[in-house]
C-alpha atoms as a PDB file:
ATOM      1  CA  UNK A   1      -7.430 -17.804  31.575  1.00  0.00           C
ATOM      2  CA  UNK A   2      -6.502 -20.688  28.851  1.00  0.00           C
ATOM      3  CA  UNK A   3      -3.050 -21.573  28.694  1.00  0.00           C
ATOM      4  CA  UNK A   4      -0.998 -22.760  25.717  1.00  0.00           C
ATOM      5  CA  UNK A   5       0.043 -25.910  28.217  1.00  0.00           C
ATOM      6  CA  UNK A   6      -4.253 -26.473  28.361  1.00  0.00           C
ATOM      7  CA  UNK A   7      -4.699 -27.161  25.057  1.00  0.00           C
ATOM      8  CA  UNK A   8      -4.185 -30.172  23.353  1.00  0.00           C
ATOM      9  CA  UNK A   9      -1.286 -30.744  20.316  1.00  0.00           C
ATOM     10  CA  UNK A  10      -3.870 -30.674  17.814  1.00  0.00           C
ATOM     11  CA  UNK A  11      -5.480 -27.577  18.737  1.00  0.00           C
ATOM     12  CA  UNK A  12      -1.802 -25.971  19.192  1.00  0.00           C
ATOM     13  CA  UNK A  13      -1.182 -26.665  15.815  1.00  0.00           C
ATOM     14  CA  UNK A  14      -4.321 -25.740  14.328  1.00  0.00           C
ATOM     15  CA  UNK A  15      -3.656 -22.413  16.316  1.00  0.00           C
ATOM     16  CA  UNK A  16      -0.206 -21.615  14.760  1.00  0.00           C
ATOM     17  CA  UNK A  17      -1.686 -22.302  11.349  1.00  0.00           C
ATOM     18  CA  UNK A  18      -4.143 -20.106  11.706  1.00  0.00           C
ATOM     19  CA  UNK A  19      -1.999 -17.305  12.802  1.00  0.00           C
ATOM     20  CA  UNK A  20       0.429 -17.982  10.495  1.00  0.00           C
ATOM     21  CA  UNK A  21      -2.384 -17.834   7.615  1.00  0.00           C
ATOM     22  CA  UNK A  22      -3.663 -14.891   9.123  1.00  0.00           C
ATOM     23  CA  UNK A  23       0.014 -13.249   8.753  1.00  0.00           C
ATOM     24  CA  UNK A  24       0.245 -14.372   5.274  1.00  0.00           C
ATOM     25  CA  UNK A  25      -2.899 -12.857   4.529  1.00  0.00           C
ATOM     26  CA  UNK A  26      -1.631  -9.086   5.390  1.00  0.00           C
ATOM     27  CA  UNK A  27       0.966  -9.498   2.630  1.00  0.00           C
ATOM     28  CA  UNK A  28      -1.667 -10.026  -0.022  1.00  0.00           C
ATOM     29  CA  UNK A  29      -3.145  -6.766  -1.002  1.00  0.00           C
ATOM     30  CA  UNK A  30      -6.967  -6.415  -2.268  1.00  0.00           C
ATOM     31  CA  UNK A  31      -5.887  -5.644  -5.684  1.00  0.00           C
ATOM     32  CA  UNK A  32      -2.697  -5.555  -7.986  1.00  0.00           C
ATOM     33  CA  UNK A  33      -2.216  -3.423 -11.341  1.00  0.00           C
ATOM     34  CA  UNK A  34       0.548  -2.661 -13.126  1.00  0.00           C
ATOM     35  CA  UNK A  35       0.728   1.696 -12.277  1.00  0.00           C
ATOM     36  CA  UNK A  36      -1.145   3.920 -10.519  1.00  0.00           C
ATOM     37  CA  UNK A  37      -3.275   5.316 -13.900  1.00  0.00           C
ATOM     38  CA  UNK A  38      -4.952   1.983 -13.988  1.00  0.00           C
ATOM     39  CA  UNK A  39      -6.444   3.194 -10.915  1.00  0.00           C
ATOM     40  CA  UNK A  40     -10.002   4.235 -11.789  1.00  0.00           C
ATOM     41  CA  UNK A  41     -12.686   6.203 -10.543  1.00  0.00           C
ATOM     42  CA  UNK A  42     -15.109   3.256 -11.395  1.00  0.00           C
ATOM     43  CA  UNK A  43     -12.504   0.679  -9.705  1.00  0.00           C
ATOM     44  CA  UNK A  44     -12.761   3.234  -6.637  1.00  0.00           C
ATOM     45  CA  UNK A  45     -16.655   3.302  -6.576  1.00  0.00           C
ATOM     46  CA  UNK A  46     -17.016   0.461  -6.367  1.00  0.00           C
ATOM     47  CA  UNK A  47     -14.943  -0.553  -3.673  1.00  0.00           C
ATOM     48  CA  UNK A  48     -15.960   2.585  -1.298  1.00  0.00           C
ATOM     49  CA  UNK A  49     -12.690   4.101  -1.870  1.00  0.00           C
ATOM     50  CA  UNK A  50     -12.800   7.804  -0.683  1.00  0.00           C
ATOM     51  CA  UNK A  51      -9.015   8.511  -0.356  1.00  0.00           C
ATOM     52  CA  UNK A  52      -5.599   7.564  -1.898  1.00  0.00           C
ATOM     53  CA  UNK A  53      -2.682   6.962   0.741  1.00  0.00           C
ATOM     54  CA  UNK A  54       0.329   6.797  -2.135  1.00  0.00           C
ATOM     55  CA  UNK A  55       3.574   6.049  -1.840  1.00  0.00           C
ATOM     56  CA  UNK A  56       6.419   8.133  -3.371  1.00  0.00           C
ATOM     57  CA  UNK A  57       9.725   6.045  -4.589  1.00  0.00           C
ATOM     58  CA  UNK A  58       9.434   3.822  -7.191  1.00  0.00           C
ATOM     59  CA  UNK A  59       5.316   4.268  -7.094  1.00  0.00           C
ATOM     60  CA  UNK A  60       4.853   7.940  -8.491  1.00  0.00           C
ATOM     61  CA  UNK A  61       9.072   9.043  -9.370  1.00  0.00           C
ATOM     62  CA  UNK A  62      11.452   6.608 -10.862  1.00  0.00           C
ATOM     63  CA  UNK A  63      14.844   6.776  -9.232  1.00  0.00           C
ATOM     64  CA  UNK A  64      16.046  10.253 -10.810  1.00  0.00           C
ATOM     65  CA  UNK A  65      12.569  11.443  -8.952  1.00  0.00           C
ATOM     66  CA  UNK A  66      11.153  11.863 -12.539  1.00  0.00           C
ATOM     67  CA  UNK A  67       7.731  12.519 -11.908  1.00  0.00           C
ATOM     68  CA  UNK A  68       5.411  11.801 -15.183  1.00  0.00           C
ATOM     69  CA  UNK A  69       2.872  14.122 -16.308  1.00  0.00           C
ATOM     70  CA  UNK A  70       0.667  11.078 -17.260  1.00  0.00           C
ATOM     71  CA  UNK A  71       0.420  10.650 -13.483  1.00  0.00           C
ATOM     72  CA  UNK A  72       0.024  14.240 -12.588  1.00  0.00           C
ATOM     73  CA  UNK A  73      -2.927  14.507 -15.088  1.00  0.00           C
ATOM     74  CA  UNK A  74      -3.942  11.069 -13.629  1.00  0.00           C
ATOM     75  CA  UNK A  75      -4.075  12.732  -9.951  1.00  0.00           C
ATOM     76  CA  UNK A  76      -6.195  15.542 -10.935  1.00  0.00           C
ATOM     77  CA  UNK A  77      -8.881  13.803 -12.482  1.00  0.00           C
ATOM     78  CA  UNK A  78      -9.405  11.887  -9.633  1.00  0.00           C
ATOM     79  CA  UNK A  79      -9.362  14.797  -7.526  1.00  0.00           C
ATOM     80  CA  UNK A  80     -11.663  16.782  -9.440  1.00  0.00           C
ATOM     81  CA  UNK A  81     -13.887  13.564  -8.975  1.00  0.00           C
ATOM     82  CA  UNK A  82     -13.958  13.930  -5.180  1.00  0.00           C
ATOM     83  CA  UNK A  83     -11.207  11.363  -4.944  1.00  0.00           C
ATOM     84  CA  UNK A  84      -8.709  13.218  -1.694  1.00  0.00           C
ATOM     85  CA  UNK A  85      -4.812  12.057  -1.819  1.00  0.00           C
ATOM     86  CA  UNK A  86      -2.255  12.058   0.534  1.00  0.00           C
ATOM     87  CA  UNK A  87       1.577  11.191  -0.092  1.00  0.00           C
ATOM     88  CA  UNK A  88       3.109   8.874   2.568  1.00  0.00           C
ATOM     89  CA  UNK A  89       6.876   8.024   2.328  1.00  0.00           C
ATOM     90  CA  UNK A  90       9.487   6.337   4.175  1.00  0.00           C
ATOM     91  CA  UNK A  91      12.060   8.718   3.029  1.00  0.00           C
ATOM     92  CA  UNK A  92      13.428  11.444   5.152  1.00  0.00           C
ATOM     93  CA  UNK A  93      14.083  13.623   1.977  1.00  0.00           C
ATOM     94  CA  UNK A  94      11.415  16.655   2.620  1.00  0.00           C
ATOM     95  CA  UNK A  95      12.529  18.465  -0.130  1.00  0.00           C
ATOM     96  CA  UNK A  96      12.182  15.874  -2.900  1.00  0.00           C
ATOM     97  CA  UNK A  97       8.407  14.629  -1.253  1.00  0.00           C
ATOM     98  CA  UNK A  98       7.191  18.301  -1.064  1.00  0.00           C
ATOM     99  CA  UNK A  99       8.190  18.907  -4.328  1.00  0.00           C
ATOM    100  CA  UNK A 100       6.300  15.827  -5.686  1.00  0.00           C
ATOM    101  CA  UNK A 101       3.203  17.054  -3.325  1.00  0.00           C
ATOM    102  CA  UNK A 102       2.948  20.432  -4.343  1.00  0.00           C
ATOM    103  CA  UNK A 103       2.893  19.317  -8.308  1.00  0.00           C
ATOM    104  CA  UNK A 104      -0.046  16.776  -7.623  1.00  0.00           C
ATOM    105  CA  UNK A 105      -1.174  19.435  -4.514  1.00  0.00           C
ATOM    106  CA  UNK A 106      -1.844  16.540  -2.124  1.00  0.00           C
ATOM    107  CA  UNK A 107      -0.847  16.740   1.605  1.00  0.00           C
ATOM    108  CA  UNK A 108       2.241  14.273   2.546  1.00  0.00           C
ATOM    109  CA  UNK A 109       4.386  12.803   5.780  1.00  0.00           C
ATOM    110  CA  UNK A 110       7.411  11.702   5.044  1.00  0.00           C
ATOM    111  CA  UNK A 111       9.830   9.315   7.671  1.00  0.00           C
ATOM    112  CA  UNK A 112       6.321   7.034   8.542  1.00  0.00           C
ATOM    113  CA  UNK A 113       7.716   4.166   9.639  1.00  0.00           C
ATOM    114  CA  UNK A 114       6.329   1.884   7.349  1.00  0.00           C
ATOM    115  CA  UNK A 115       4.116  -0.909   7.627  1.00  0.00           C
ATOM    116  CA  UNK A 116       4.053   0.618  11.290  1.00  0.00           C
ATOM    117  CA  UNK A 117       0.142   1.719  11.635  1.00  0.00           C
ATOM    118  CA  UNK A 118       0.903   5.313  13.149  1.00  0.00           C
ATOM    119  CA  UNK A 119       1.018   7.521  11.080  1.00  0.00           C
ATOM    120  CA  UNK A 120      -1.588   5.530   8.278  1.00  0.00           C
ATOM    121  CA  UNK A 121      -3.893   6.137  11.413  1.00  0.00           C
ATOM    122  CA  UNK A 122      -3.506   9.929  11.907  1.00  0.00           C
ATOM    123  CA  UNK A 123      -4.012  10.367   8.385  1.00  0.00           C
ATOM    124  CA  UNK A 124      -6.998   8.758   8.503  1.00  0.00           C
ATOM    125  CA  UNK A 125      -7.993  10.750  11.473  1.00  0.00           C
ATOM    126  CA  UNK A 126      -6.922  13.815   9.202  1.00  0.00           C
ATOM    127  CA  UNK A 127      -9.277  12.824   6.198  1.00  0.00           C
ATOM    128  CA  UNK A 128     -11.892  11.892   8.676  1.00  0.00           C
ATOM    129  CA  UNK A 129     -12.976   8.337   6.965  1.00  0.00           C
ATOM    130  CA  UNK A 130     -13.583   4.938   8.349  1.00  0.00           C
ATOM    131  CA  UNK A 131     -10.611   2.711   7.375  1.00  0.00           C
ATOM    132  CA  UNK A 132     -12.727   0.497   4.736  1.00  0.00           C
ATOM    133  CA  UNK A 133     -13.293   4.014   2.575  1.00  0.00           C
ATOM    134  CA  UNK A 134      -9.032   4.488   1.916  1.00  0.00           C
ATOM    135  CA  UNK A 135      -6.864   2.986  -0.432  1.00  0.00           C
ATOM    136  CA  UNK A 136      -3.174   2.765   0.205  1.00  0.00           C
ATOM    137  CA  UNK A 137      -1.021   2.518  -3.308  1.00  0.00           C
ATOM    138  CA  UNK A 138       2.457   1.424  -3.311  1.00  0.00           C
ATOM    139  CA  UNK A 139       4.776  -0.659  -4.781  1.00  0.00           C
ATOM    140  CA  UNK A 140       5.787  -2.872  -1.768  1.00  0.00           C
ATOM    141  CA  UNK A 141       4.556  -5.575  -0.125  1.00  0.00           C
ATOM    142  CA  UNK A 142       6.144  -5.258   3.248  1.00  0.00           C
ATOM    143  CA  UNK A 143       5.778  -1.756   3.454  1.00  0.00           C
ATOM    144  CA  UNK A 144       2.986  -0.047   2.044  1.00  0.00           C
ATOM    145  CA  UNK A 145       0.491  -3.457   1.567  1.00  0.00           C
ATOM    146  CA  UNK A 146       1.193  -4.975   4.981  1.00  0.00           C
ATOM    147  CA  UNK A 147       1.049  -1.371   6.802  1.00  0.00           C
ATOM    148  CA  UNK A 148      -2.197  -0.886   5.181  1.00  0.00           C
ATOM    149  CA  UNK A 149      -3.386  -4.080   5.703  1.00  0.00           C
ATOM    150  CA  UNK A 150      -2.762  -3.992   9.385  1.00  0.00           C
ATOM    151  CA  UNK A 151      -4.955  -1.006   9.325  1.00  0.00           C
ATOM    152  CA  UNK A 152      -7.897  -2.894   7.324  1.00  0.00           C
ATOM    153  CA  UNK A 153      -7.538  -0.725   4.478  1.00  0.00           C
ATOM    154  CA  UNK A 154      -8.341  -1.506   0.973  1.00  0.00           C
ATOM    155  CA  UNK A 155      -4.169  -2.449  -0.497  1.00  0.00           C
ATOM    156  CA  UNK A 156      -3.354  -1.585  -3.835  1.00  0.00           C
ATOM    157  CA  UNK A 157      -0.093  -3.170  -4.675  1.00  0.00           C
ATOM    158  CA  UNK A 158       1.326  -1.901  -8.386  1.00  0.00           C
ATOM    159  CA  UNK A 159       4.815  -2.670 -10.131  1.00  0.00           C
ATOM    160  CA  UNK A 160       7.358  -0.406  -9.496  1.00  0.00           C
ATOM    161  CA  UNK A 161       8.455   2.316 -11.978  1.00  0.00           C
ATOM    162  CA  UNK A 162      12.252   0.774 -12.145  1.00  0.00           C
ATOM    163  CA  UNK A 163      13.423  -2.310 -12.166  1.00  0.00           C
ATOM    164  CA  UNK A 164      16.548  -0.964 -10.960  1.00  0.00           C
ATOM    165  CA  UNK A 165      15.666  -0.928  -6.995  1.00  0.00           C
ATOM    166  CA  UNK A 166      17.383   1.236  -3.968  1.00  0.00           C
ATOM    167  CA  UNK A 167      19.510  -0.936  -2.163  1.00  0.00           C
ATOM    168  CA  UNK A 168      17.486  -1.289   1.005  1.00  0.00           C
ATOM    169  CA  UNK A 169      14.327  -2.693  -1.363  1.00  0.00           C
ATOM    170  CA  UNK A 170      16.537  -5.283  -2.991  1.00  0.00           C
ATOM    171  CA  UNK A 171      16.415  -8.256  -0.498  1.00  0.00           C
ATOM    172  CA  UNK A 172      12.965  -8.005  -0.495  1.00  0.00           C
ATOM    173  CA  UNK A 173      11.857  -7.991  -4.340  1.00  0.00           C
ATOM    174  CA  UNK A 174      12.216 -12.128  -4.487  1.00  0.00           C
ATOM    175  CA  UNK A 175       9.798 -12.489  -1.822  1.00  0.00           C
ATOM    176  CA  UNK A 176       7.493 -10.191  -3.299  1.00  0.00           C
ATOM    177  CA  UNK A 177       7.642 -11.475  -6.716  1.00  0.00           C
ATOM    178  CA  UNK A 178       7.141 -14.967  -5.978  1.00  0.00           C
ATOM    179  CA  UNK A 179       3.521 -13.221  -3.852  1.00  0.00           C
ATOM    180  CA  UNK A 180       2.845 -11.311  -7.526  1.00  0.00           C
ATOM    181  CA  UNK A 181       3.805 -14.447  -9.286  1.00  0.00           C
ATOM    182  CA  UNK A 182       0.311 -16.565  -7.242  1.00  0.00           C
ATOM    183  CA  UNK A 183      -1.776 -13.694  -7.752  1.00  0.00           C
ATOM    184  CA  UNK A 184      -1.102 -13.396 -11.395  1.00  0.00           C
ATOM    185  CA  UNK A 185      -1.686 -17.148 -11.569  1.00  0.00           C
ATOM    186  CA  UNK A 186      -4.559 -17.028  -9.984  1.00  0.00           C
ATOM    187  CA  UNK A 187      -3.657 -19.067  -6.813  1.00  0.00           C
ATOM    188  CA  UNK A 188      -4.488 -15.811  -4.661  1.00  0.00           C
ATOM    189  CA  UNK A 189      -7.993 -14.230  -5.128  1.00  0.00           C
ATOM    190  CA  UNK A 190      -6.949 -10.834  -4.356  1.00  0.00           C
ATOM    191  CA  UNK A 191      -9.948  -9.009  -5.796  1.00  0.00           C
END
């Protein structure tokens, strides 16, 4: 068995670079748009997307849980193309997820513990599909992009619906936008 003390300084630092490029890589997602209706069946196709994992807060509903009918007419066109969704949220509020759910009639799990892999993986078990063939949508990086990344799922990170952000989101928006900022600039090739 190699130990760290084996290797030599050069190869220990090569070695944390490495993992911490590797880490840096799981907050970049495979593609970022602006909302969910730029999500396309010919965008899917082509990437061997099969499935939609979304997010609710700030990704379908704005913070009054206002859920536009642009985005419920969105969600059945790409489920009368074959396209199966399935709502994944954070939140512990049942009542305002199911009611989101049962408008775009999609499945959902709400309290998942995200970027934790769990419960990504039993819906994935659920839809029966190989990892590469789902798409998880959301409008965080350290939730829904690195959870789905961690799972070697296709990430689709979009802006979210308010700028006006719950207070648990807040710290993390600078971070995120500065990751947004390289991709827009083209320093990240994300797709």
């Amino acid at each position: 068995m190699l130990r760290q003390k084996d290797l030599a300084p050069m190869t220990l630092q090569r070695l944390r670079i490495a993992k911490g490029e590797k880490m840096r890589m799981k907050l970049y997602p495979n593609l970022y748009l602006s909302n969910v209706q730029e999500i396309t069946i010919g965008m899917l196709i082509k990437n061997k997307i099969k499935a939609l994992i979304l997010d609710v807060d700030n990704t379908l509903i704005d913070r009054s849980k206002n859920l536009s009918e642009e985005i419920v007419e969105w969600s059945r066109q790409l489920q009368g193309q074959g396209i199966k969704m399935y709502i994944l949220s954070n939140t512990n509020q049942a009542k305002k997820v199911k009611a989101i759910a049962e408008k775009l009639e999609v499945p959902y799990k709400i309290f998942a513990k995200k970027p934790l892999k769990g419960e990504f993986l039993k819906i994935q078990q659920t839809l029966k599909m190989k990892p590469e063939n789902i798409a998880v949508v959301g409008d965080q990086i350290f939730t829904d992009v690195l959870g789905g990344n961690r799972c070697h799922m296709f990430t689709i990170l979009v802006d979210p619906i308010d700028e006006k952000d719950y207070w648990y989101t807040i710290w993390k928006r600078p971070i995120e936008n500065r990751i947004k900022k390289k991709i827009v600039k083209g320093e990240i090739n994300v797709f």
